[in-house]
N, C-alpha and C. Protein backbone atom coordinates (compact mmCIF):
# COMPACT_ATOMS: atom_id res chain seq x y z
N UNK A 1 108.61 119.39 90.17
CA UNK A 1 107.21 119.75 90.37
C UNK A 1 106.41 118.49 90.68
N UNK A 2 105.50 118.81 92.02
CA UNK A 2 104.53 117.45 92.20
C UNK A 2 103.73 117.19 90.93
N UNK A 3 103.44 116.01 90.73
CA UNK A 3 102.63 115.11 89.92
C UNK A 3 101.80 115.64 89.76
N UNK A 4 100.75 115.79 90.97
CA UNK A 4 99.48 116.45 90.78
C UNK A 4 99.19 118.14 90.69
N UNK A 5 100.90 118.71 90.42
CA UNK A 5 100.56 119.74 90.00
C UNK A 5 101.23 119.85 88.99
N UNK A 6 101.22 118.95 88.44
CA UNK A 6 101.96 118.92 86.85
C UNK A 6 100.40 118.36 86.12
N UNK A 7 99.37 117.68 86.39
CA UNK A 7 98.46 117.53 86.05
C UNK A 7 97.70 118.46 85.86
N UNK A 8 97.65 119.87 86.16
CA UNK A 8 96.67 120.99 86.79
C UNK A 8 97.78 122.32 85.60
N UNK A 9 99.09 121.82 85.20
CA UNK A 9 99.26 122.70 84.72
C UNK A 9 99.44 122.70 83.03
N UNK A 10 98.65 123.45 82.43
CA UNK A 10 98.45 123.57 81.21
C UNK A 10 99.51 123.02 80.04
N UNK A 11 101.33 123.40 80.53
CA UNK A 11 102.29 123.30 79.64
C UNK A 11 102.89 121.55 79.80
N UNK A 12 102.34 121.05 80.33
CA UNK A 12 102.33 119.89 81.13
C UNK A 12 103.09 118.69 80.13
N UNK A 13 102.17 118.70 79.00
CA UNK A 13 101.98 117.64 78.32
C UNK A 13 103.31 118.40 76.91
N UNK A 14 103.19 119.24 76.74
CA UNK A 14 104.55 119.56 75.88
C UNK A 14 106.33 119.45 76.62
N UNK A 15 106.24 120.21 77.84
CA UNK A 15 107.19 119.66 78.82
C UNK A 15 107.24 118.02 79.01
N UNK A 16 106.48 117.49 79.26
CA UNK A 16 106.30 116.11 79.25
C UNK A 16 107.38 115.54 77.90
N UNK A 17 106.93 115.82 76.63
CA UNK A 17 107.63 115.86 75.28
C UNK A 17 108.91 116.31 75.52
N UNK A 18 109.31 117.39 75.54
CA UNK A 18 110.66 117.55 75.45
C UNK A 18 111.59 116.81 76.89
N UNK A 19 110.97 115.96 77.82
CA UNK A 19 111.82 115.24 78.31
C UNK A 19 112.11 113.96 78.36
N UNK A 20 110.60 113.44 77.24
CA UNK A 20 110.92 112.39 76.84
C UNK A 20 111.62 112.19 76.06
N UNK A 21 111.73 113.60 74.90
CA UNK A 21 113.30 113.38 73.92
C UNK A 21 114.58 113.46 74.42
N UNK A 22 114.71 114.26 75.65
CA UNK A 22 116.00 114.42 76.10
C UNK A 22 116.17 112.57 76.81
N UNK A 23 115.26 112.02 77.29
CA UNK A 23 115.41 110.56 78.00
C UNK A 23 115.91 109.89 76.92
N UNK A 24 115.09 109.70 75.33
CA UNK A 24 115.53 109.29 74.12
C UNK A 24 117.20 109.36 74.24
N UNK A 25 117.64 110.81 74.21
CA UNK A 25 119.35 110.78 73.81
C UNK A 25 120.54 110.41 75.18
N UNK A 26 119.47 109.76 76.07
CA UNK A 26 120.82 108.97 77.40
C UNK A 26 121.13 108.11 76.54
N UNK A 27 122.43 107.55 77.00
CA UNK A 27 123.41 106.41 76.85
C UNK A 27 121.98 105.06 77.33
N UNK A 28 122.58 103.78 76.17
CA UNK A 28 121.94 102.58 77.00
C UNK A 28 122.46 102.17 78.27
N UNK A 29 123.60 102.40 79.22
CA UNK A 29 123.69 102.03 80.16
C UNK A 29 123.98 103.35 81.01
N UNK A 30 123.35 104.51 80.63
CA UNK A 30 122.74 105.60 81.69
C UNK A 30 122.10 105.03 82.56
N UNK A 31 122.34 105.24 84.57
CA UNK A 31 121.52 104.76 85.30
C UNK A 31 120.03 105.34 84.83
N UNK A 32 118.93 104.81 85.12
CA UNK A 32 117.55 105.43 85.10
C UNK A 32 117.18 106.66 86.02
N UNK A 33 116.24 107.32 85.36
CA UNK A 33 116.24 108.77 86.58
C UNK A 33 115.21 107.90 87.58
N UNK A 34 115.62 108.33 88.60
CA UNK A 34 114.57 108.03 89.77
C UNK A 34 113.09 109.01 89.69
N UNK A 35 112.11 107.59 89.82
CA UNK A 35 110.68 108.45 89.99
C UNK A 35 110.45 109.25 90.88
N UNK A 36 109.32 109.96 91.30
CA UNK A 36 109.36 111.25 92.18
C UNK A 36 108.66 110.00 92.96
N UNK A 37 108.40 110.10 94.41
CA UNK A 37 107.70 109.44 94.84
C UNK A 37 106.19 109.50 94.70
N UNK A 38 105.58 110.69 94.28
CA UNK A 38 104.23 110.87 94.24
C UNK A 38 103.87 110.12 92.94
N UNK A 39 104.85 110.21 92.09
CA UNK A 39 104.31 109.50 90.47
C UNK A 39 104.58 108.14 90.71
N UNK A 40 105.51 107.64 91.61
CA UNK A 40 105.57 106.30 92.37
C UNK A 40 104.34 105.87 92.23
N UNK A 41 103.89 106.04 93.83
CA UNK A 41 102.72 105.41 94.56
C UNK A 41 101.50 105.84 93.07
N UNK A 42 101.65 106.58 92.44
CA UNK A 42 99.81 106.82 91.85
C UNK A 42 100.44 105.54 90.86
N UNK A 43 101.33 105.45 90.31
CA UNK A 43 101.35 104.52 89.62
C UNK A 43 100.98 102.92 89.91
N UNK A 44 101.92 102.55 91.01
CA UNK A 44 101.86 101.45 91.78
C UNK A 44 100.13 101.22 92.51
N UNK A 45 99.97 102.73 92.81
CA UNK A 45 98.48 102.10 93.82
C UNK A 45 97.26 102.17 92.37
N UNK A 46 97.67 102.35 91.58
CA UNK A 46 96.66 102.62 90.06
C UNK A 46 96.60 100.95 89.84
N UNK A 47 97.68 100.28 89.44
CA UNK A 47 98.40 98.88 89.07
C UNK A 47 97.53 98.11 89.96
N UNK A 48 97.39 98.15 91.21
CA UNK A 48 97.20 97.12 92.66
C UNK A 48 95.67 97.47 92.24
N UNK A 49 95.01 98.29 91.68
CA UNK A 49 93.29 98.08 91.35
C UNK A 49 92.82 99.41 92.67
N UNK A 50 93.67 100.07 92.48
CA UNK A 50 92.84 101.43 93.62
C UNK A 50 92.30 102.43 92.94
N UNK A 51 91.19 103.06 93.31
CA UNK A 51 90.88 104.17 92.71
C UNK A 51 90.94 105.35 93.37
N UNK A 52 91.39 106.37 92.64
CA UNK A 52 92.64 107.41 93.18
C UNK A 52 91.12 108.38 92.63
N UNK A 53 91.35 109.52 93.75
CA UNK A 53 90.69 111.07 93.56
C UNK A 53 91.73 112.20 94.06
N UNK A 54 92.14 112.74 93.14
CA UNK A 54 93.43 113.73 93.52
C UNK A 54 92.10 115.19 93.73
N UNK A 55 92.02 115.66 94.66
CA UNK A 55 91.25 117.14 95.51
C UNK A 55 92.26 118.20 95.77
N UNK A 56 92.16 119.12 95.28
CA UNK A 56 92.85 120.44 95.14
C UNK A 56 92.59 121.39 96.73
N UNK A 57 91.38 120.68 96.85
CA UNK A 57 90.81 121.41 98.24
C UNK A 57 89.90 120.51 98.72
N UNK A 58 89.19 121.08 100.06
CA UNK A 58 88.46 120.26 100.60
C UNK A 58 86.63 120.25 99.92
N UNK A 59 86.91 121.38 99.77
CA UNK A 59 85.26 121.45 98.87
C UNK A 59 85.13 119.93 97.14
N UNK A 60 86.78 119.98 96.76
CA UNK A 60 86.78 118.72 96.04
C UNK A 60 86.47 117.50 96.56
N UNK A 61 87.00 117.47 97.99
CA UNK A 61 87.08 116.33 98.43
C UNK A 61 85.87 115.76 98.38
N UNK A 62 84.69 116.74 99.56
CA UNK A 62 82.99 116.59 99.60
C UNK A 62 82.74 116.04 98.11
N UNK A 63 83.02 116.71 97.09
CA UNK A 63 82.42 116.44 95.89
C UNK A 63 82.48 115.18 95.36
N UNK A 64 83.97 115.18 95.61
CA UNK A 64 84.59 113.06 95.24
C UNK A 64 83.70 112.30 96.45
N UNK A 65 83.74 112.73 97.29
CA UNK A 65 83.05 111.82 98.14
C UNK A 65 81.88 111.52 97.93
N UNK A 66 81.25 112.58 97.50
CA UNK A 66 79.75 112.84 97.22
C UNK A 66 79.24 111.38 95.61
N UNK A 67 80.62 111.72 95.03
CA UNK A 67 79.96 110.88 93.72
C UNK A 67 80.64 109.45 93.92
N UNK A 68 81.13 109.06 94.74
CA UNK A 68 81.58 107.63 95.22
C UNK A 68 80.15 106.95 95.53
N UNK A 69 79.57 108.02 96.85
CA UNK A 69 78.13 107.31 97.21
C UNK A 69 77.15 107.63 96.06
N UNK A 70 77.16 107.75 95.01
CA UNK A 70 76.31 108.14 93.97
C UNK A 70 76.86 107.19 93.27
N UNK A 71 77.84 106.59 93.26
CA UNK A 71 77.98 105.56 91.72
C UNK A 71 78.03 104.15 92.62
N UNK A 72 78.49 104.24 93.48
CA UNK A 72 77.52 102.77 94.65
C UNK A 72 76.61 102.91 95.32
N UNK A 73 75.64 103.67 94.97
CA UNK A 73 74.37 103.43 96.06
C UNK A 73 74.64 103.33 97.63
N UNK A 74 75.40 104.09 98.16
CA UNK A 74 75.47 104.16 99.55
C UNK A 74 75.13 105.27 100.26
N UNK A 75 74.02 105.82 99.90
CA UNK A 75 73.55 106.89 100.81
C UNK A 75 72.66 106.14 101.55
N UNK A 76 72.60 106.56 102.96
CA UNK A 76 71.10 106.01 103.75
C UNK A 76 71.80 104.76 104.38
N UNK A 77 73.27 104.34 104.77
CA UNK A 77 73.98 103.39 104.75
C UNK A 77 74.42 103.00 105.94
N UNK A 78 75.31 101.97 106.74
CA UNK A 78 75.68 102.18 107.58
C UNK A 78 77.51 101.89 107.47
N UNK A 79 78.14 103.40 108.17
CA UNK A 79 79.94 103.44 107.91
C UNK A 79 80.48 103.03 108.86
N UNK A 80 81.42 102.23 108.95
CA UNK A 80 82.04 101.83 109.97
C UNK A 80 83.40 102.89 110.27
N UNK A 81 83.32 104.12 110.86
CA UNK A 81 84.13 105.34 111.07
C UNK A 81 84.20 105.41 112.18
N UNK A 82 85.94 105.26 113.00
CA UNK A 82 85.97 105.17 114.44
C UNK A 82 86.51 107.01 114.79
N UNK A 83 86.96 107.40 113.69
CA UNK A 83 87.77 108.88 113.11
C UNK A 83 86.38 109.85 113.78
N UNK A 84 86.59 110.64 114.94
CA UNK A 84 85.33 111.78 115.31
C UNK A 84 85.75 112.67 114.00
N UNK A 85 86.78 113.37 113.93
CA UNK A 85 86.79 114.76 113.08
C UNK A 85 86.21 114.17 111.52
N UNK A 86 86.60 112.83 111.03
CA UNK A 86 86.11 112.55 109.95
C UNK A 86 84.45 112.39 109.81
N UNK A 87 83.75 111.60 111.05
CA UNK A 87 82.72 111.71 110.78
C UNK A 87 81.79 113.17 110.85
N UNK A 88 82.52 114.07 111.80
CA UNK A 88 81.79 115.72 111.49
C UNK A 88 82.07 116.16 110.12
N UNK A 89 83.21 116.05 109.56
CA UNK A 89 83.66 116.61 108.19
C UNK A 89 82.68 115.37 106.94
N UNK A 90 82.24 114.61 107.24
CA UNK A 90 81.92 113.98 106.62
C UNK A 90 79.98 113.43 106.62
N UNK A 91 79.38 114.31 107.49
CA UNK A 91 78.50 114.79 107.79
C UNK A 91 77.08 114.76 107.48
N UNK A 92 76.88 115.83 106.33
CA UNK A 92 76.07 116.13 105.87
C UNK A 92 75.84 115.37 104.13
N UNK A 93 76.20 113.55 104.61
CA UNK A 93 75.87 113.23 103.41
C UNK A 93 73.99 111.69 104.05
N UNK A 94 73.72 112.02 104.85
CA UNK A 94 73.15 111.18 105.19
C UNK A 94 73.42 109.93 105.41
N UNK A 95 74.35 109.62 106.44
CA UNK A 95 75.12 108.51 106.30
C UNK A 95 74.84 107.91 108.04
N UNK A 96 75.33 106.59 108.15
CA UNK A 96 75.08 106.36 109.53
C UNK A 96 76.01 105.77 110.18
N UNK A 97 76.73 106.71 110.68
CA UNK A 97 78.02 106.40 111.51
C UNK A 97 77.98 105.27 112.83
N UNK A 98 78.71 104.40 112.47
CA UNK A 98 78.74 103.59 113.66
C UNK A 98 80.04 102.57 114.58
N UNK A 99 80.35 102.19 115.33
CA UNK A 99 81.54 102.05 115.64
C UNK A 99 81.95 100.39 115.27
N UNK A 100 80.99 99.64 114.76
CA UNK A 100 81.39 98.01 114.48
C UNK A 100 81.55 98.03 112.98
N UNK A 101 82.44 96.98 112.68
CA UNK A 101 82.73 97.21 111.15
C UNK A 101 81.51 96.05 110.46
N UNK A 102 80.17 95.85 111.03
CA UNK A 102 79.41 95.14 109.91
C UNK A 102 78.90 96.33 108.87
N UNK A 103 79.27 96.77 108.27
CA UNK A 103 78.88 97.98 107.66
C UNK A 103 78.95 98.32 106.13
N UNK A 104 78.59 98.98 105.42
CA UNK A 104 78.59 98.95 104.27
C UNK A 104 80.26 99.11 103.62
N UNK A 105 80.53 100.37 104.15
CA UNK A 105 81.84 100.94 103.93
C UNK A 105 82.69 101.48 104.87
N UNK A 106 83.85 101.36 104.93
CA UNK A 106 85.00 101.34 106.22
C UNK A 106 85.61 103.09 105.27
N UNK A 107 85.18 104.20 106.25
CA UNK A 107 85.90 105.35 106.52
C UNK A 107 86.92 105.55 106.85
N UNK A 108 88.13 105.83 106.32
CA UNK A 108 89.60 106.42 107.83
C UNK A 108 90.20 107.19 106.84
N UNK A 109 91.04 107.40 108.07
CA UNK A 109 92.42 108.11 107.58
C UNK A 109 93.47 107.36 106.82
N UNK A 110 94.73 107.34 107.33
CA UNK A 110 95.72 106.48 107.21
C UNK A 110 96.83 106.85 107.59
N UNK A 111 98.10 106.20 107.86
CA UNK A 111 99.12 106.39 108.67
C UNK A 111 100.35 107.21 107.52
N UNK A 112 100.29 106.42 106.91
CA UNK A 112 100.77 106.70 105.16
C UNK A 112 100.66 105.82 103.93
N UNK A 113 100.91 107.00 102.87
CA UNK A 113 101.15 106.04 101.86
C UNK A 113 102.52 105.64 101.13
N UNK A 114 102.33 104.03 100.82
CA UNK A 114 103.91 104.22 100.25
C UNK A 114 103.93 104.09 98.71
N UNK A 115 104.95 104.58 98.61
CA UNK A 115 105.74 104.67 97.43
C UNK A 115 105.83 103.50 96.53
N UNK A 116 106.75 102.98 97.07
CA UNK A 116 107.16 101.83 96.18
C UNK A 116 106.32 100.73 95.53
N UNK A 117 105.55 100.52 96.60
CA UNK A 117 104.50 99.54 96.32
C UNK A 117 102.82 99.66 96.20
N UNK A 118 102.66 100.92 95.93
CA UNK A 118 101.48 101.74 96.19
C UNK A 118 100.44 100.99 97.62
N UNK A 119 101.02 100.69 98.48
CA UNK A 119 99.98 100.46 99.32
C UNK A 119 99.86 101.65 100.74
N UNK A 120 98.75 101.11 101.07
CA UNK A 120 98.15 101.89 102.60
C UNK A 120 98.33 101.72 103.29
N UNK A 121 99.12 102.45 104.64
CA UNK A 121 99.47 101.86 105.98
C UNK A 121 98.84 102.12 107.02
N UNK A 122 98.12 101.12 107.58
CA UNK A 122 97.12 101.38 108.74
C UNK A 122 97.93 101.10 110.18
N UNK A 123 97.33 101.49 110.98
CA UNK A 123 97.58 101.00 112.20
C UNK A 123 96.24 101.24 113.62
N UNK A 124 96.91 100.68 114.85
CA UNK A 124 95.48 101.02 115.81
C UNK A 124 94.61 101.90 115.92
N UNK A 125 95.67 103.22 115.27
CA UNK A 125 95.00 104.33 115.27
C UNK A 125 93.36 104.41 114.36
N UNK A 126 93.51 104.25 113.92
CA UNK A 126 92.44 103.45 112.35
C UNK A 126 91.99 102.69 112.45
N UNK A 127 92.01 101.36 112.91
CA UNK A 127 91.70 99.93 112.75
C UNK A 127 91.38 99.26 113.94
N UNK A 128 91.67 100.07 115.39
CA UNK A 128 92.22 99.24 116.81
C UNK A 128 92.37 98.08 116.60
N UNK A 129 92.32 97.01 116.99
CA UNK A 129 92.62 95.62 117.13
C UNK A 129 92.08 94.72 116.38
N UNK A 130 91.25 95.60 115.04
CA UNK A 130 90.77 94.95 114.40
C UNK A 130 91.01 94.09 113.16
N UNK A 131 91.43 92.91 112.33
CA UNK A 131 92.02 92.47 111.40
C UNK A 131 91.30 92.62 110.29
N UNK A 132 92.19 92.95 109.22
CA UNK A 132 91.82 93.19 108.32
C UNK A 132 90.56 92.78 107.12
N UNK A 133 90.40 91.76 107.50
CA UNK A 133 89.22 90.60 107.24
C UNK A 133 88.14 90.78 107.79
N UNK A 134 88.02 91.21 108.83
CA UNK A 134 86.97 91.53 109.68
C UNK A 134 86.07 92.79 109.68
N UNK A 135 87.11 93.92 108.44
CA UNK A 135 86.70 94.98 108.15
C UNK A 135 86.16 94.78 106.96
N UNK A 136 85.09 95.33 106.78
CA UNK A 136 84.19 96.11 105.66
C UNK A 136 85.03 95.68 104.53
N UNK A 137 84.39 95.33 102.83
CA UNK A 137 85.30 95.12 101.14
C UNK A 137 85.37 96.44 101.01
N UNK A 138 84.53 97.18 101.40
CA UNK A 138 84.74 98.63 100.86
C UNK A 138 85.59 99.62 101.61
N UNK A 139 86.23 100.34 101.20
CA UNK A 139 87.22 101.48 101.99
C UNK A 139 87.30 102.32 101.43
N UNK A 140 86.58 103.74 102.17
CA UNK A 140 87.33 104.94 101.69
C UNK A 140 88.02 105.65 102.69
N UNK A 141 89.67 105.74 101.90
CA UNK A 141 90.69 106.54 102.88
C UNK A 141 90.72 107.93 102.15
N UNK A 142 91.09 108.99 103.38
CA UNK A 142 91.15 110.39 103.08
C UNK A 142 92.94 110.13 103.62
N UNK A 143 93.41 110.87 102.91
CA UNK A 143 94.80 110.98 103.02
C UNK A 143 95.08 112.50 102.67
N UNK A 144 96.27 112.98 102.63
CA UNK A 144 96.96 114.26 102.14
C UNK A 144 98.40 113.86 101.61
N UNK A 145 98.33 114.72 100.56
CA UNK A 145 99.82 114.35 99.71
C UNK A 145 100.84 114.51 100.68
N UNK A 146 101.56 115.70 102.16
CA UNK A 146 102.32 114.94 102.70
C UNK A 146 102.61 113.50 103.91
N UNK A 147 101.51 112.83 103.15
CA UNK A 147 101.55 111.22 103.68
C UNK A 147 102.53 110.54 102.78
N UNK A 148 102.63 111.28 101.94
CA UNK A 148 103.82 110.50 100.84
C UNK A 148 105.32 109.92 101.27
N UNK A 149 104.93 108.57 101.38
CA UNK A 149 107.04 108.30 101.69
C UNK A 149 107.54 107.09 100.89
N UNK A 150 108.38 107.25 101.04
CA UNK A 150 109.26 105.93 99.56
C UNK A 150 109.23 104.85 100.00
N UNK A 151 109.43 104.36 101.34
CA UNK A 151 109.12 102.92 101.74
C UNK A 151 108.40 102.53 102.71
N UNK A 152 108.04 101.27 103.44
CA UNK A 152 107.30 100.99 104.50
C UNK A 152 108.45 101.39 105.83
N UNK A 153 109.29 101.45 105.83
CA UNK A 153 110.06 101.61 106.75
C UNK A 153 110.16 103.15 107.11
N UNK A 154 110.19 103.30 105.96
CA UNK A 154 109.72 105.33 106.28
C UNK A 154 108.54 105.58 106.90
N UNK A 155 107.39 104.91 106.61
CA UNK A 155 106.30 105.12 107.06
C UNK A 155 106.20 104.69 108.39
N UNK A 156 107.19 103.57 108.62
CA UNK A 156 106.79 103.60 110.03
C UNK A 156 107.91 104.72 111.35
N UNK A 157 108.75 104.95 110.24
CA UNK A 157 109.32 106.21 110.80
C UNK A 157 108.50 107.54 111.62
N UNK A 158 108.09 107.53 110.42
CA UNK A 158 106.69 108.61 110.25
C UNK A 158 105.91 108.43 111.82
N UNK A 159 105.47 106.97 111.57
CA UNK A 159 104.44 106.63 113.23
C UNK A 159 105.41 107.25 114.13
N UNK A 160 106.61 106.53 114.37
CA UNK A 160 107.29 106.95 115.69
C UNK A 160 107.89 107.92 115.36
N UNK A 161 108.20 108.96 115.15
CA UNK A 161 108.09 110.18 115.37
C UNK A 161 106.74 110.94 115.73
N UNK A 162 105.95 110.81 115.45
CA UNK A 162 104.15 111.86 115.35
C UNK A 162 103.43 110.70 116.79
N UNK A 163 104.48 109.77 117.29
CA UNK A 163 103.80 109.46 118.36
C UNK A 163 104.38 109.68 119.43
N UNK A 164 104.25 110.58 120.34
CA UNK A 164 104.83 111.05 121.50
C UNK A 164 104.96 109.94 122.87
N UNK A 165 103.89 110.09 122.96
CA UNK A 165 103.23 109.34 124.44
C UNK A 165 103.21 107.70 124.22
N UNK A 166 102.88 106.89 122.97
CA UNK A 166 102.53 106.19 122.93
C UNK A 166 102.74 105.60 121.41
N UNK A 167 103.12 104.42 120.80
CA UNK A 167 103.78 103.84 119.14
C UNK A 167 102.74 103.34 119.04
N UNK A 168 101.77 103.46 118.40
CA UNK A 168 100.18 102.13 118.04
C UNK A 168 100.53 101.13 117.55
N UNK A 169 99.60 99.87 117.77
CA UNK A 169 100.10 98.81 117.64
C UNK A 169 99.52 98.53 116.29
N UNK A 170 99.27 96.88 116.15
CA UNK A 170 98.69 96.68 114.77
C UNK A 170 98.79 96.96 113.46
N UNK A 171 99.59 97.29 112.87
CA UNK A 171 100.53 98.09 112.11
C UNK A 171 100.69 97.11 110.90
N UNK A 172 99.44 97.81 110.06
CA UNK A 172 100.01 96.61 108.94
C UNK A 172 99.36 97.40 107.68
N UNK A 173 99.75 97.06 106.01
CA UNK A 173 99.70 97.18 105.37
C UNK A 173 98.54 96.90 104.15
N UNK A 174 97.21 97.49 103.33
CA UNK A 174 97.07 97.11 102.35
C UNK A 174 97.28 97.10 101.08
N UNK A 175 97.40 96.50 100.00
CA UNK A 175 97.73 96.40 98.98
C UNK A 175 97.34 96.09 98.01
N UNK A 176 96.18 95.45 98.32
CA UNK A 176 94.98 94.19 97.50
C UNK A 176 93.98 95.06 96.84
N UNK A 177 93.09 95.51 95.95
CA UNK A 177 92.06 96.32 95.75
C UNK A 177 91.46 96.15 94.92
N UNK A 178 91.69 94.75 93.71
CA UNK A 178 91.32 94.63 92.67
C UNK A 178 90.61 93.40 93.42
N UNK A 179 89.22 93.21 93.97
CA UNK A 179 88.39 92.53 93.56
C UNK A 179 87.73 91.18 93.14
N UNK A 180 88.03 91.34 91.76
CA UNK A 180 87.96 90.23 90.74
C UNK A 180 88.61 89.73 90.03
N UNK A 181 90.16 90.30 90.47
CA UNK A 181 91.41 89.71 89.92
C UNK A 181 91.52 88.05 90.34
N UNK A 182 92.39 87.52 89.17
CA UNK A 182 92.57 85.68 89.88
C UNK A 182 93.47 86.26 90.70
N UNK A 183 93.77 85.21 91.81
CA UNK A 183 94.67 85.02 92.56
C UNK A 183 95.86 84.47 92.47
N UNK A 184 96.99 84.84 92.86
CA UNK A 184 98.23 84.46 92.16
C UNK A 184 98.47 84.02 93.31
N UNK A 185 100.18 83.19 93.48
CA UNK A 185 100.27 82.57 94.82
C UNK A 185 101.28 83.65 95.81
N UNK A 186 101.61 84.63 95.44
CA UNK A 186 102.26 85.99 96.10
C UNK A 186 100.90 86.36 97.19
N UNK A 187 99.94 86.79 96.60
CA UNK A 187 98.58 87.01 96.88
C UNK A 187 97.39 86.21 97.83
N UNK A 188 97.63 85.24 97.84
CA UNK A 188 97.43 83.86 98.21
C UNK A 188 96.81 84.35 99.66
N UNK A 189 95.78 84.74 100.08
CA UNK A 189 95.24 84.52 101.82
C UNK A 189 95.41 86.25 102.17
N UNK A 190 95.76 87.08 100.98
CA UNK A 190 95.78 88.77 101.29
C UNK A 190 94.62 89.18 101.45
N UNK A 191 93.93 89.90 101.95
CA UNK A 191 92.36 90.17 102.22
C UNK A 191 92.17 91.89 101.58
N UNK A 192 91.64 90.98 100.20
CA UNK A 192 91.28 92.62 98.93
C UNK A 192 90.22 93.10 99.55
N UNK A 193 90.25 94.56 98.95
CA UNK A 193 89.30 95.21 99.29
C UNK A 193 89.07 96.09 97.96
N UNK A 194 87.82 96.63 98.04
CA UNK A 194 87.68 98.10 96.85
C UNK A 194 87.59 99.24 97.50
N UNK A 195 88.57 99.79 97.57
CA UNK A 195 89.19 100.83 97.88
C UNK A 195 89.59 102.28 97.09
N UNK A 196 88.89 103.05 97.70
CA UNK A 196 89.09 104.77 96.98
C UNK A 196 89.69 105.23 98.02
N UNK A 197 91.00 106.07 97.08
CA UNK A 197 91.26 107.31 97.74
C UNK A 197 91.19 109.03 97.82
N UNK A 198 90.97 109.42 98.75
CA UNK A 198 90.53 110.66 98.28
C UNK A 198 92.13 111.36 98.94
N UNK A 199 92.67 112.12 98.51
CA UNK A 199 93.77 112.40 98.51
C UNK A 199 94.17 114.09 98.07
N UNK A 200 94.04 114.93 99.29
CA UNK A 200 93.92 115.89 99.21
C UNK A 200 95.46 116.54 99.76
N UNK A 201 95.58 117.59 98.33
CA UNK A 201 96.55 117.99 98.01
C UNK A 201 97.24 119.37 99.60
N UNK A 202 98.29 119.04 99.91
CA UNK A 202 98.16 120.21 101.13
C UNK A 202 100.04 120.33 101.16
N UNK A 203 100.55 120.14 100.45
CA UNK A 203 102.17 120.74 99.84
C UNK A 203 101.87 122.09 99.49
């Protein structure tokens, strides 16, 4: 059962119990069960400083969206959203859509998400030629749970297949989202951002 519908279901947290006792009675050198990938990435992209909105529907989504610009003061703003269908679906919040990223907050989609390392995979489609630095601290991505894949290499699977005519270029990864974290030397020249996802359920 997905994650986020193990969250939504009532017996959740007693099931939860009886498989943590059955985990209790493995052998110490039982391999480990493999994570699902969805409990993956929320974990991993939770860890990296992202803030996750799991939407059951799209009327959730408006709503998460709605209280993002309510707990940062970004109504009356200007979004840097190159996405047409996102900025109609995204509409009727008084917002001011525009195509250069000097802007308050950077709108998109995303290509996928991964697994392993909870990060976001962008590409031209999203970003055109633009580097990551150059975009907006703030990001909100709309995604759908089947964006879910276990590695970056899947994800770029994902691109070339769903691209017929044409593979987009620019193709790169975030991961950074915490802010005000020190900097470690792994980290060293990565360009953070604060980043929400709104992540609407469609399995």
């Amino acid at each position: 059962m997905s994650l986020f519908k193990r969250l939504l279901n009532p017996n959740y947290k007693s099931e939860e119990k009886a498989r943590k006792a059955k985990d209790s009675e493995r052998g110490k050198y039982y391999p480990e069960e493999k994570l699902p990938v969805d409990e993956k990435f929320t974990y991993c992209f939770n860890k990296n400083g992202g803030k996750f909105l799991y939407c059951g529907n799209m009327e959730e989504v408006l709503e998460a969206f709605d209280n993002i610009l309510l707990e940062n003061d970004w109504y009356e703003r200007d979004v840097f959203c190159i996405n047409e269908s996102l900025t109609s679906r995204f509409n009727g919040f008084n917002l001011n859509f525009i195509k250069k990223p000097n802007a308050t907050f950077f709108l998109s989609t995303c290509e996928a998400l991964i697994g392993n390392n909870g990060s976001i995979l962008l590409s031209s489609n999203q970003i055109k030629e633009k580097n990551l630095k150059e975009l907006p601290s703030n990001f909100v991505i709309f995604a759908t749970t089947s964006q879910l894949v276990e590695s970056i290499s899947e994800g770029l699977r994902k691109i070339k297949n769903q691209s017929t005519n044409y593979i987009p270029s620019n193709i790169t990864t975030i991961q950074d989202f915490e802010t005000e974290k020190e900097k470690d030397f792994m980290s060293y020249g990565s360009s953070t951002k604060n980043l929400y996802l709104l992540l609407l359920e469609d399995l």
